[in-house]
Protein backbone atom coordinates (compact mmCIF):
# COMPACT_ATOMS: atom_id res chain seq x y z
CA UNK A 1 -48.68 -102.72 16.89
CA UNK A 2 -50.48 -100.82 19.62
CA UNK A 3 -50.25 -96.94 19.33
CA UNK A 4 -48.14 -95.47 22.50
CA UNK A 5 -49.87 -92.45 23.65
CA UNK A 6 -48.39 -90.02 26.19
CA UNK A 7 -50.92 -87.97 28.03
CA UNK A 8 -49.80 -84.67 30.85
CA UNK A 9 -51.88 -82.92 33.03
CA UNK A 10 -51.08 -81.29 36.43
CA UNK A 11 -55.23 -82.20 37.42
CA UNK A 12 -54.94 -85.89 38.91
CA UNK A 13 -58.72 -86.09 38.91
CA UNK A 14 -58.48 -85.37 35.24
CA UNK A 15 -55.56 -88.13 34.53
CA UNK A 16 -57.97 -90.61 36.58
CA UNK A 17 -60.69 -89.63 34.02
CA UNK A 18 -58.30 -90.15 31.36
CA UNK A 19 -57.79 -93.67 32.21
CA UNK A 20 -61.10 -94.56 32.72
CA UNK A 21 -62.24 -93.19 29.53
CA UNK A 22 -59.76 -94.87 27.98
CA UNK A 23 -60.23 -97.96 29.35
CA UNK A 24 -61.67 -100.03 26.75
CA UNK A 25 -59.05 -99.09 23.98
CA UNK A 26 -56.62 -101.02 25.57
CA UNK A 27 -56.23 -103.76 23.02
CA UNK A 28 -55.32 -100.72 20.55
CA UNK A 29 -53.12 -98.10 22.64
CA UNK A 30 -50.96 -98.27 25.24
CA UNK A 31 -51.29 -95.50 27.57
CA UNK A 32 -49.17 -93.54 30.05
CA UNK A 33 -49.70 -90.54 32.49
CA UNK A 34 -47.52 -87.80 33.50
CA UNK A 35 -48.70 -85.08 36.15
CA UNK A 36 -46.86 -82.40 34.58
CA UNK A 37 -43.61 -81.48 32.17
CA UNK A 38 -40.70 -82.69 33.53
CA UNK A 39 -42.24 -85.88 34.53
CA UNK A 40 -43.30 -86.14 30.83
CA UNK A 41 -39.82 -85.54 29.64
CA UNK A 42 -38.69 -88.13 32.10
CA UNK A 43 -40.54 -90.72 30.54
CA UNK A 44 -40.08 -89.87 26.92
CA UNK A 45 -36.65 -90.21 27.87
CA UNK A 46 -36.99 -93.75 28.46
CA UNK A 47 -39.80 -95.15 26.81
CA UNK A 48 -41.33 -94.56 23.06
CA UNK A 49 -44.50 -92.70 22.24
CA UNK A 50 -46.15 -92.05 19.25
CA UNK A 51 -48.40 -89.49 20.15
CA UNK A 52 -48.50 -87.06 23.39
CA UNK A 53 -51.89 -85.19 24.45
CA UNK A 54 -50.68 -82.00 26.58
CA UNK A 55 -52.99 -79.72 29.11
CA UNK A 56 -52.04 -76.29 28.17
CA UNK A 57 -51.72 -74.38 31.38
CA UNK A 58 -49.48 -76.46 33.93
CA UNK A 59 -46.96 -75.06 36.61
CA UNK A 60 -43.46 -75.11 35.61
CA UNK A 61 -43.84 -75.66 32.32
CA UNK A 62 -47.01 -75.59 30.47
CA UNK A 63 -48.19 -77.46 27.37
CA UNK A 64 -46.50 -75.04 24.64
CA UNK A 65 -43.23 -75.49 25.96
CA UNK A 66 -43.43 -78.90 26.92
CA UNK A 67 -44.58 -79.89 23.01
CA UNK A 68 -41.82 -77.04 21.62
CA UNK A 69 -39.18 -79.42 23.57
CA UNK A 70 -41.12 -82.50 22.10
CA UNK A 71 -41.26 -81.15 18.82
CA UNK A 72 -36.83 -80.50 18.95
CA UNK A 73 -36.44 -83.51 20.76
CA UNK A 74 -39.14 -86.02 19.00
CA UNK A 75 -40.38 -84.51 15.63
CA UNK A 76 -41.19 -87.63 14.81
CA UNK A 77 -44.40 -87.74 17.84
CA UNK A 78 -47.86 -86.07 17.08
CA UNK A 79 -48.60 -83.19 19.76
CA UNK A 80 -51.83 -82.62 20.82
CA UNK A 81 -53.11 -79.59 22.97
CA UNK A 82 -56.46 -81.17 25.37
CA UNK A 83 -56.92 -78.24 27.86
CA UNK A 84 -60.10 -76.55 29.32
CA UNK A 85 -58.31 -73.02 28.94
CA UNK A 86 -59.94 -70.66 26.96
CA UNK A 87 -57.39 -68.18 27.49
CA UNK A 88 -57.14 -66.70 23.87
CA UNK A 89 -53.16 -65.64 23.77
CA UNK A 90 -52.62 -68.99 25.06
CA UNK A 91 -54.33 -70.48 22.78
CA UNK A 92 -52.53 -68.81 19.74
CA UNK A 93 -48.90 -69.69 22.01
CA UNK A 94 -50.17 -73.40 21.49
CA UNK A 95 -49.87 -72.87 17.69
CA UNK A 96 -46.99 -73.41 16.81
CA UNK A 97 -45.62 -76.23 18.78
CA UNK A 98 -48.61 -78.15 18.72
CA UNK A 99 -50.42 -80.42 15.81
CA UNK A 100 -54.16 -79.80 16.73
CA UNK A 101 -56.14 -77.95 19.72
CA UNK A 102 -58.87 -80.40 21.61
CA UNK A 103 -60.97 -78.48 24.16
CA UNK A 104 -62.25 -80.46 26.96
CA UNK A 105 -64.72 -81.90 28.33
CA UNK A 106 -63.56 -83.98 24.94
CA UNK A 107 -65.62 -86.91 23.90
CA UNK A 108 -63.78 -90.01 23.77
CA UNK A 109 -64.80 -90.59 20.03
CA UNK A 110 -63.26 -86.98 19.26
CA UNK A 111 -60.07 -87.97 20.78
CA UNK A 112 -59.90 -91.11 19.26
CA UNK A 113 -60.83 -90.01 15.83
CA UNK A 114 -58.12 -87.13 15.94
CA UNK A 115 -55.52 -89.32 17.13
CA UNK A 116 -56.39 -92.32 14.89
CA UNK A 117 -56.58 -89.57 12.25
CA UNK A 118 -52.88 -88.46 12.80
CA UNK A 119 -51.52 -92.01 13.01
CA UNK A 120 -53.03 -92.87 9.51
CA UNK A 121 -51.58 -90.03 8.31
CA UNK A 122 -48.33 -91.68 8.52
CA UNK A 123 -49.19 -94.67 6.19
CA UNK A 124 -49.31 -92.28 3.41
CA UNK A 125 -45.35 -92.14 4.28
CA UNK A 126 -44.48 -95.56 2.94
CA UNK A 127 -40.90 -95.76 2.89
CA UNK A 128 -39.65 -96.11 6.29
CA UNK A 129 -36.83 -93.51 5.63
CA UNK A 130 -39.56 -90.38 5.07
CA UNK A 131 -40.94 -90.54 8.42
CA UNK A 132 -38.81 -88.69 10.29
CA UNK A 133 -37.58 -86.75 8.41
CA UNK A 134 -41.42 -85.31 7.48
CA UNK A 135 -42.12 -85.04 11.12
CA UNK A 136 -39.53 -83.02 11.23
CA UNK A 137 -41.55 -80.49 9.22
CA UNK A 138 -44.23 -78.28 10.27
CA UNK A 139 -44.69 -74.64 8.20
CA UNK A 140 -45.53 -73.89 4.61
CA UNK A 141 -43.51 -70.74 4.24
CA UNK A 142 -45.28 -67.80 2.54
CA UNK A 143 -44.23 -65.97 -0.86
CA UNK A 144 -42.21 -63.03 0.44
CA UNK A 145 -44.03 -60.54 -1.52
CA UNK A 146 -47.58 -61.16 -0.38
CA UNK A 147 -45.79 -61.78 2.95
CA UNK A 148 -44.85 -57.84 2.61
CA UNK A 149 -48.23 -56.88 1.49
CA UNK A 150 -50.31 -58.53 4.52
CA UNK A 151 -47.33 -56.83 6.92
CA UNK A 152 -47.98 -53.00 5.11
CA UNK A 153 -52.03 -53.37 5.27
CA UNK A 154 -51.80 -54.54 8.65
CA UNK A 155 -49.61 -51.70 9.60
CA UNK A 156 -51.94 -49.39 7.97
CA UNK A 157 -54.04 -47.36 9.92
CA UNK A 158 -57.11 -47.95 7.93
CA UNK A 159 -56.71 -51.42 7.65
CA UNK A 160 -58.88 -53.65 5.52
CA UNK A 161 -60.02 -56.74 6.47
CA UNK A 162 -61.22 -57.88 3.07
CA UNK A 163 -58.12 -56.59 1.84
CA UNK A 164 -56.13 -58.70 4.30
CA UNK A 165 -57.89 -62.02 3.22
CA UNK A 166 -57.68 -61.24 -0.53
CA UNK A 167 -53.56 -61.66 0.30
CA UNK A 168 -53.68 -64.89 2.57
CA UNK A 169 -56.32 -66.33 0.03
CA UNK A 170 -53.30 -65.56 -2.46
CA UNK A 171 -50.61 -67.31 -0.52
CA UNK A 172 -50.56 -71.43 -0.06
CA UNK A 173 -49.07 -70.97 3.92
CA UNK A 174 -51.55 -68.12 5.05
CA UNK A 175 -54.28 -70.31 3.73
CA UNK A 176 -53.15 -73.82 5.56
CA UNK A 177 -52.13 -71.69 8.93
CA UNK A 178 -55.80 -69.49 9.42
CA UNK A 179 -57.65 -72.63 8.20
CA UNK A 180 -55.65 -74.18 10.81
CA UNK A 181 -56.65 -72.03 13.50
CA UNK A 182 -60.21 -71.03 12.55
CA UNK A 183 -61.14 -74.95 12.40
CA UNK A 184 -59.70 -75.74 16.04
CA UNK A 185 -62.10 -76.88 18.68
CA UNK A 186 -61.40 -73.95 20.42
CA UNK A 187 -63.43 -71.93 18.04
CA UNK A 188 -66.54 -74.93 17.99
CA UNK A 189 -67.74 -74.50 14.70
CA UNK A 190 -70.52 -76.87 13.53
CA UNK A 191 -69.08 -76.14 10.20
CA UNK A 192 -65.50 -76.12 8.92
CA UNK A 193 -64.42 -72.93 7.15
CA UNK A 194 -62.57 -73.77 4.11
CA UNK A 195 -62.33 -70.58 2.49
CA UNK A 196 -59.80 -68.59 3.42
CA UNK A 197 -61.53 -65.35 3.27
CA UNK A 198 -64.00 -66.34 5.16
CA UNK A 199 -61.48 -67.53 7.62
CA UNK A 200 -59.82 -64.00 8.01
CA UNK A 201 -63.10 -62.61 8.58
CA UNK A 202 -63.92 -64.70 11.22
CA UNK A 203 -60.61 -64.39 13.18
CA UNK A 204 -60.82 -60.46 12.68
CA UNK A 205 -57.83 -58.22 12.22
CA UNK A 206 -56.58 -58.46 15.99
CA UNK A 207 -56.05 -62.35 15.61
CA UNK A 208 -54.25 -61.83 12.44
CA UNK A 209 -52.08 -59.05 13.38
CA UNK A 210 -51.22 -61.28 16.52
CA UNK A 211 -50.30 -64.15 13.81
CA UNK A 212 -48.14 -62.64 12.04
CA UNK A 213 -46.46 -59.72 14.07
CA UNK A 214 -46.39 -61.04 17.42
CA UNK A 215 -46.33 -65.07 17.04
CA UNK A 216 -44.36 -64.73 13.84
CA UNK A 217 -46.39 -67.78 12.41
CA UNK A 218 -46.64 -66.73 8.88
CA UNK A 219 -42.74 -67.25 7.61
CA UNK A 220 -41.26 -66.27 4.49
CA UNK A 221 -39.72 -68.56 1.65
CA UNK A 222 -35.48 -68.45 2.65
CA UNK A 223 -34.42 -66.12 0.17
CA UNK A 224 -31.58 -68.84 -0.84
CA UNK A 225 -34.23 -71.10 -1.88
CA UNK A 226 -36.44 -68.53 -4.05
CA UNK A 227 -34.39 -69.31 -7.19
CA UNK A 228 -33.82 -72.95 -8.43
CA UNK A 229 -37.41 -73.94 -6.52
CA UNK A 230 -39.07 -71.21 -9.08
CA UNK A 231 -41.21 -70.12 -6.02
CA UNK A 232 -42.82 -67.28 -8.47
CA UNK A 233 -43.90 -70.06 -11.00
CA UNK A 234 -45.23 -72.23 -9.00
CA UNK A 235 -47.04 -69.57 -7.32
CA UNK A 236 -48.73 -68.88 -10.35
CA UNK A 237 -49.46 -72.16 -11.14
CA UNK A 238 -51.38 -72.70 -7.62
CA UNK A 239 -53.67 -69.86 -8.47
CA UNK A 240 -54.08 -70.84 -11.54
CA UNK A 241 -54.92 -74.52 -11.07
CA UNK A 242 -57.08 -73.00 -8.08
CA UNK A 243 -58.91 -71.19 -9.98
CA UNK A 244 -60.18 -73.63 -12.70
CA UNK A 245 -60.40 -76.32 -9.90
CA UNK A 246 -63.36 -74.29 -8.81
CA UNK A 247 -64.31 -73.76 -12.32
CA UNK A 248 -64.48 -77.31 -12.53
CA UNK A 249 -66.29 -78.20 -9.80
CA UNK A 250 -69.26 -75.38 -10.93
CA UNK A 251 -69.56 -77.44 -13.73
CA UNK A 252 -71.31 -80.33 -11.35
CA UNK A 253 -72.22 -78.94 -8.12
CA UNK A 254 -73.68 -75.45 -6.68
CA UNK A 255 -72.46 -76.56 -3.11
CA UNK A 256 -70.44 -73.34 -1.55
CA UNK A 257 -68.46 -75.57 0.36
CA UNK A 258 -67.35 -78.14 -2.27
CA UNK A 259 -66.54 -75.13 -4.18
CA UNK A 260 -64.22 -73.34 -1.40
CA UNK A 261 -62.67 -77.31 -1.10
CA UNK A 262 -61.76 -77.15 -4.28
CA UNK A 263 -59.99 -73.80 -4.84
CA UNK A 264 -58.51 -74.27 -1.32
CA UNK A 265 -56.66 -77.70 -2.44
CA UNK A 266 -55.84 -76.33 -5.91
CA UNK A 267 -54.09 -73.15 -4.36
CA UNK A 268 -52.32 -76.01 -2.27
CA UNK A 269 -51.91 -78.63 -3.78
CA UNK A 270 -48.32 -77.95 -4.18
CA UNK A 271 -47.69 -77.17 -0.66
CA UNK A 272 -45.14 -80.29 0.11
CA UNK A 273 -42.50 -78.39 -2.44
CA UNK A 274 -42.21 -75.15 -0.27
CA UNK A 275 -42.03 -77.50 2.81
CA UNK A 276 -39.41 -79.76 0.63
CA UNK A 277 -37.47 -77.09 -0.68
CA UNK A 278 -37.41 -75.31 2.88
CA UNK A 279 -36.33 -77.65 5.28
CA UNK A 280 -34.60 -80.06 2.59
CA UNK A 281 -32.97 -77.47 0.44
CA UNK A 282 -29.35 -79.23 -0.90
CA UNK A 283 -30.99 -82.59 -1.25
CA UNK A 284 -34.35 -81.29 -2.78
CA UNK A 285 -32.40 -79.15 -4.98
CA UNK A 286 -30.58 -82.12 -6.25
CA UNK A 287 -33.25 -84.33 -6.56
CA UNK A 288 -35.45 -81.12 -8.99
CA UNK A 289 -31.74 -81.77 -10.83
CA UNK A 290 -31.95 -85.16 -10.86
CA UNK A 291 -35.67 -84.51 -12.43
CA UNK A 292 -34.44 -81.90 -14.96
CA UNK A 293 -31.65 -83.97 -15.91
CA UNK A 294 -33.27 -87.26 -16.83
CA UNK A 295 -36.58 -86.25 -18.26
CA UNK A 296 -38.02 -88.05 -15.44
CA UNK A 297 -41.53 -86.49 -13.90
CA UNK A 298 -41.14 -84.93 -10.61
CA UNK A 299 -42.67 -87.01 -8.25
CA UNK A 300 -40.14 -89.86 -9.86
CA UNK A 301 -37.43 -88.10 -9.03
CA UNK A 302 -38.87 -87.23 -5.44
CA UNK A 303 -39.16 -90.88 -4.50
CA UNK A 304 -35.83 -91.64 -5.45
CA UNK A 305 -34.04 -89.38 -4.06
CA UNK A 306 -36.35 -89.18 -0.75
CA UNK A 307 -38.70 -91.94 -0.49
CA UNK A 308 -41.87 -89.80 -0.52
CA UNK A 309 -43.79 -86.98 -3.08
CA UNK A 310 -44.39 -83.86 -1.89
CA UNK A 311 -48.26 -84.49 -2.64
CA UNK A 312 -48.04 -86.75 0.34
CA UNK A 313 -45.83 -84.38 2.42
CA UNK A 314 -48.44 -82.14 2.24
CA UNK A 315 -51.10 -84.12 2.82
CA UNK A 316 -49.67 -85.48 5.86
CA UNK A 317 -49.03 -82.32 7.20
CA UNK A 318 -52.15 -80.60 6.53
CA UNK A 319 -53.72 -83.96 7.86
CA UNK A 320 -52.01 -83.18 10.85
CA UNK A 321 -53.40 -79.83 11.23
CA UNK A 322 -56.80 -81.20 10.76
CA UNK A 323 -57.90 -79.50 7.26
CA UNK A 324 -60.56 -81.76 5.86
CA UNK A 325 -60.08 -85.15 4.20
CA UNK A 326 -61.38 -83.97 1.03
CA UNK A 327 -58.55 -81.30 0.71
CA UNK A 328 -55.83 -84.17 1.99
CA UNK A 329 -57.10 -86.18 -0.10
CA UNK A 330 -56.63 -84.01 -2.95
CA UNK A 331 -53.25 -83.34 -2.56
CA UNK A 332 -52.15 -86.79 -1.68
CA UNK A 333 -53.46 -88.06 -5.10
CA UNK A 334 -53.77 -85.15 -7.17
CA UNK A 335 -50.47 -87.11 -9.32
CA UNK A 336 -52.26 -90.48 -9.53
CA UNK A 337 -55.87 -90.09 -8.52
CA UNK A 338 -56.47 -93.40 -9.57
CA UNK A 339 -54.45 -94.79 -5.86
CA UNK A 340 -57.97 -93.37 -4.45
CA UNK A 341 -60.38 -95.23 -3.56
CA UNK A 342 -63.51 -93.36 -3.88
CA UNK A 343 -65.44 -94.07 -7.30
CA UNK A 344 -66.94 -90.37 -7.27
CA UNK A 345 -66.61 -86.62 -8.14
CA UNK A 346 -64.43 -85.42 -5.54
CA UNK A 347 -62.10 -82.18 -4.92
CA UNK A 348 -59.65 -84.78 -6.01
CA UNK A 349 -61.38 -85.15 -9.35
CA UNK A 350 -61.41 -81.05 -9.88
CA UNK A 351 -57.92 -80.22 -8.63
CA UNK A 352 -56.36 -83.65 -10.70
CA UNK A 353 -58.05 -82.34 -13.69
CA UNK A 354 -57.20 -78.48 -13.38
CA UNK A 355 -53.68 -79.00 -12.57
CA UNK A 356 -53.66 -81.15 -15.86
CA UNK A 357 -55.40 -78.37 -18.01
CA UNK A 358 -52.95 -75.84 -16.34
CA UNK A 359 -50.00 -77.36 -17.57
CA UNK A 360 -51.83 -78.93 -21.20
CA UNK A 361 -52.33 -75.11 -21.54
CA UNK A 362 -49.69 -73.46 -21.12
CA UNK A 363 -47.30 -75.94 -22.75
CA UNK A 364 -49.43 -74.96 -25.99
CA UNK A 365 -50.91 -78.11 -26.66
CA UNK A 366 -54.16 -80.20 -25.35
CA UNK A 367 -55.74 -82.93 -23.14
CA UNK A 368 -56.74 -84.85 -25.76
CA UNK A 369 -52.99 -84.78 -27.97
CA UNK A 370 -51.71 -85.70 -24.64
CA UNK A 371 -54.05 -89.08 -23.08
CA UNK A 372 -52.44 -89.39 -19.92
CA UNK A 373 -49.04 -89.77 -21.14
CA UNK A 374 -46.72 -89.44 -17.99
CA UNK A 375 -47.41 -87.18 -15.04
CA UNK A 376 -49.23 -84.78 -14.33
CA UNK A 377 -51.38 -85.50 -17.60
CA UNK A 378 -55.00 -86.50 -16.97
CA UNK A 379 -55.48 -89.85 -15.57
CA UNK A 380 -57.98 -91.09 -17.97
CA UNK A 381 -58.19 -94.83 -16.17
CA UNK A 382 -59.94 -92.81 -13.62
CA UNK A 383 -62.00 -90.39 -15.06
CA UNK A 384 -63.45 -93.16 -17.04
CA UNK A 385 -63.80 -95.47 -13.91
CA UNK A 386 -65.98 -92.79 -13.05
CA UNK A 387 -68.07 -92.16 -15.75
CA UNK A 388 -67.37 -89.07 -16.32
CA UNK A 389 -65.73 -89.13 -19.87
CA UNK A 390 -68.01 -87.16 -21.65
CA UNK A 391 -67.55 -84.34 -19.39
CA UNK A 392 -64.35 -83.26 -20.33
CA UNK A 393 -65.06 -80.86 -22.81
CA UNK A 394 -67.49 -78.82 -20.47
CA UNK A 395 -64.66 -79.15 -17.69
CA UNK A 396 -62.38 -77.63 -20.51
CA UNK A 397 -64.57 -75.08 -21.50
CA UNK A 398 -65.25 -73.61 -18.29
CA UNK A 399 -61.51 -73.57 -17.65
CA UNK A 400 -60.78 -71.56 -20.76
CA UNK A 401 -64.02 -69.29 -19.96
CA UNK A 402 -62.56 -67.88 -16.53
CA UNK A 403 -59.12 -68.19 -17.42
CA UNK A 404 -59.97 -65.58 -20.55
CA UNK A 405 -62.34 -63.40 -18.50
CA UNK A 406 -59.32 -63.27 -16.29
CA UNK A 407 -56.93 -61.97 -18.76
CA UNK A 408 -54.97 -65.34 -19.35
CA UNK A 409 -53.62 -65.82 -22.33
CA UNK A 410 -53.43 -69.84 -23.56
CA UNK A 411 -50.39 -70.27 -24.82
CA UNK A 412 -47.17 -71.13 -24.13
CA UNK A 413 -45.01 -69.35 -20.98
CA UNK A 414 -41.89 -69.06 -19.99
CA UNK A 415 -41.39 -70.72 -16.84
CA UNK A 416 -44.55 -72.69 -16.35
CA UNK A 417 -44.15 -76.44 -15.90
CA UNK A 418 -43.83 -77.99 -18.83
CA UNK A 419 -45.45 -81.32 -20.00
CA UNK A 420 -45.61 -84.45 -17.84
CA UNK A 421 -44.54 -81.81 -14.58
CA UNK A 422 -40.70 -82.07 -15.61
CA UNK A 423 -38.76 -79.15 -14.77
CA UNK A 424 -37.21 -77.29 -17.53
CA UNK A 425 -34.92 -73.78 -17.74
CA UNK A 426 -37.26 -70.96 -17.29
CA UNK A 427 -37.78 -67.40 -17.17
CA UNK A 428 -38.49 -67.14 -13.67
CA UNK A 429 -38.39 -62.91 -13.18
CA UNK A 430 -40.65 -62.55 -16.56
CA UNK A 431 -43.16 -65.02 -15.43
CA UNK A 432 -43.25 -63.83 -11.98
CA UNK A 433 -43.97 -60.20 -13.46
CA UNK A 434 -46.71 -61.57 -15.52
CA UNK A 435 -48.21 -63.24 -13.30
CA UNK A 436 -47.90 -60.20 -11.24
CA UNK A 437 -49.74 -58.28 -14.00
CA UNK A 438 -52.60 -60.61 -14.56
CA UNK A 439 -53.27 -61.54 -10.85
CA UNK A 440 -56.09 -58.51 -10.15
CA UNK A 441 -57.95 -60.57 -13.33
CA UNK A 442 -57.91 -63.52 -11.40
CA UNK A 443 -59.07 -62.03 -8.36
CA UNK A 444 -61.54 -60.17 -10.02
CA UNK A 445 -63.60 -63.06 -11.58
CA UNK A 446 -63.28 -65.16 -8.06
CA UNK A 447 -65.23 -62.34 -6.51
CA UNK A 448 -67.91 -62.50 -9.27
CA UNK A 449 -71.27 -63.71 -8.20
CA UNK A 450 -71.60 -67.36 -9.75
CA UNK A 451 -74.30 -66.63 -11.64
CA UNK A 452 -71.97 -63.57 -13.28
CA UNK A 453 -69.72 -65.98 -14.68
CA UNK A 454 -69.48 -67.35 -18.07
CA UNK A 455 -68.94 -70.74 -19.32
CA UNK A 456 -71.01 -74.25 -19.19
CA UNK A 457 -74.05 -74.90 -17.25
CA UNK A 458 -73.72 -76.94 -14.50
CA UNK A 459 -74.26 -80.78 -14.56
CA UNK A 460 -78.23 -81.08 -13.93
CA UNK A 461 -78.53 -82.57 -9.92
């Protein structure tokens, strides 16, 4: 079936362009123009549209309120800002409402790639009762305490800006919304920025401070949901499997930027259970029951109950954003890496194996008492379709390395996941205070110069 594709602009010359441009996709999308918002609303009124590609500044109504209508009216469409703007508080209005930011003059394989891009996106959502209500969703929400944090150092008159990205590097939402921004076209980087430091640093402390007191983008985790959904476990179970994710991939590559893929995806890869738990809360809550009461892994449990895993929630909506595929990838399959395709080391490979060692760890026993007995437990069909068998003990060893030079203790803790990701009764207040405790450690040896750090040589090139 043809993708329906909705595009607005006030500039007629520009929607003539549009339709030549577009002229030999024809057998793939079906195409139709609108000269400015209301006209646009018209049609979607009438007619069905999968995606709709917005100029930004129109009379009337320009292209952030025209997609925050879309987006209350028809979560289920993709919204795309195209405008030639570079107006720079516009461009941060666009934010919210929209998906992704296309500057123009765009190049018709750009356009087609995003949009192609965000329509695949929706194939990992393979039960027809997910889809909309995932498209309804569009925020990670932030832990509330590093949420205060970033609000008091911003405040502060002396503000740091390496202080402010040590906190969003700390927090799964910060991280997805300034990667978000900082790899928009409107920025033009011939490199993505995957590290969320790096991110803040480039943005500066203006465009942060605009983020989060002004715009509002960065919300906090409802304070009904911060209980049963153990936010302050699995908090600490992000950084944690972030951490040796990188760990893991030092073990086989020097490459900065496979290195900043990999802690990025392991500080995220649980990002679909904040977006679950927020905007889902009674029948997420029921379905963690469901888990808890049946023995059943998580992801199980999620399918049941909802038709999709919050791996793949969060993968389509960081998809959507435009993050990299390495980093959607990852958290699509970080449960069953062996549904990917790709036969190589990957960010999958060193956030699947690192969330496994997490939880092997702190459930007091080991990868190799375990196999890959039930989920999350290492998938060893796929490390050994990769040949990479022998290189568990390294990967092991360099996780226990940092996790000890960090001040992590191996063995068993209240309230960490416990074996196979099933959800048992935990200490949530005591783990959150250890983790609390131990989190300058962490921090500490992810600062250290790679060379500093102990552990396993890396994996001759």
């Amino acid at each position: 079936m043809p993708i329906r594709i909705l595009f607005v602009d006030d500039e007629t010359n520009v929607l003539d362009g549009l339709r030549r441009m577009l002229r030999s996709m024809r057998n793939e999308w079906e195409t139709a123009f609108a000269p400015g918002g209301a006209e646009a609303l018209a049609l979607l009124e009438t007619q069905a549209f999968d995606v709709i590609v917005s100029d930004m500044r129109m009379p009337r109504m320009d292209g952030a309120q025209l997609l925050n209508e879309v987006r209350e009216r028809w979560p289920h469409m993709v919204r795309i800002i195209l405008s030639g703007h570079s107006d720079y508080e516009m461009i941060l209005k666009s934010i919210g409402p929209s998906h992704q930011y296309l500057t123009k003059p765009c190049e018709p394989t750009l356009l087609r790639r995003t949009i192609d891009r965000a329509v695949a996106l929706s194939r990992l959502l393979s039960d027809v009762r997910a889809r909309p209500i995932v498209s309804m969703m569009d925020n990670i929400p932030s832990m509330p305490t590093l949420y205060a944090d970033l609000v008091a150092e911003l405040q502060r008159s002396d503000s740091s800006l390496q202080r402010v990205g040590e906190i969003i590097a700390q927090d799964v939402g910060m991280t997805a919304q300034v990667l978000r921004l900082v790899n928009s076209a409107y920025f033009g980087l011939r490199q993505p920025i995957n590290n969320p430091s790096a991110a803040v640093t480039y943005l500066g402390i203006s465009t942060v401070t605009a983020l989060v007191m002004t715009l509002h983008l960065f919300q906090q985790v409802p304070p009904t949901i911060r209980g049963w959904l153990e936010i302050d476990r699995n908090w600490a179970h992000g950084m944690r499997t972030a951490v040796m994710a990188r760990a893991v991939a030092e073990c086989e590559t020097k490459d900065r930027r496979f290195l900043d893929d990999a802690f990025t995806a392991g500080l995220i890869h649980d990002a679909g259970r904040l977006t679950l738990g927020t905007n889902l809360s009674e029948t997420y809550r029921k379905c963690l029951e469901g888990a808890r009461r049946s023995g059943v892994p998580i992801a199980v449990a999620e399918r049941r109950y909802l038709g999709v895993t919050h791996g793949e929630v969060g993968a389509y909506l960081i998809g959507l954003w435009g993050l990299p595929n390495s980093i959607v990838e990852a958290l699509a399959h970080h449960p069953d890496p062996s549904a990917c395709v790709h036969p190589e080391f990957s960010t999958l490979t060193a956030v699947h194996v690192a969330c496994t060692f997490e939880n092997a760890r702190h459930a007091g026993t080991s990868v190799e008492e375990n196999g890959s007995q039930g989920w999350p437990w290492l998938d060893m069909a796929y490390i050994q379709r990769l040949g990479l068998t022998g290189r568990l003990p390294v990967w092991r060893e360099s996780c226990e390395a940092i996790m000890e030079a960090a001040g992590e203790e191996g063995s068993s803790e209240s309230g960490t996941p416990s074996p196979g990701g099933r959800l048992e009764t935990a200490g949530a207040d005591d783990h959150a205070a250890a983790s609390a405790a131990r989190h300058d450690g962490l921090q500490r040896e992810l600062n250290r110069p790679l060379s500093d750090r102990t552990g396993p040589s890396r994996r001759a090139a």
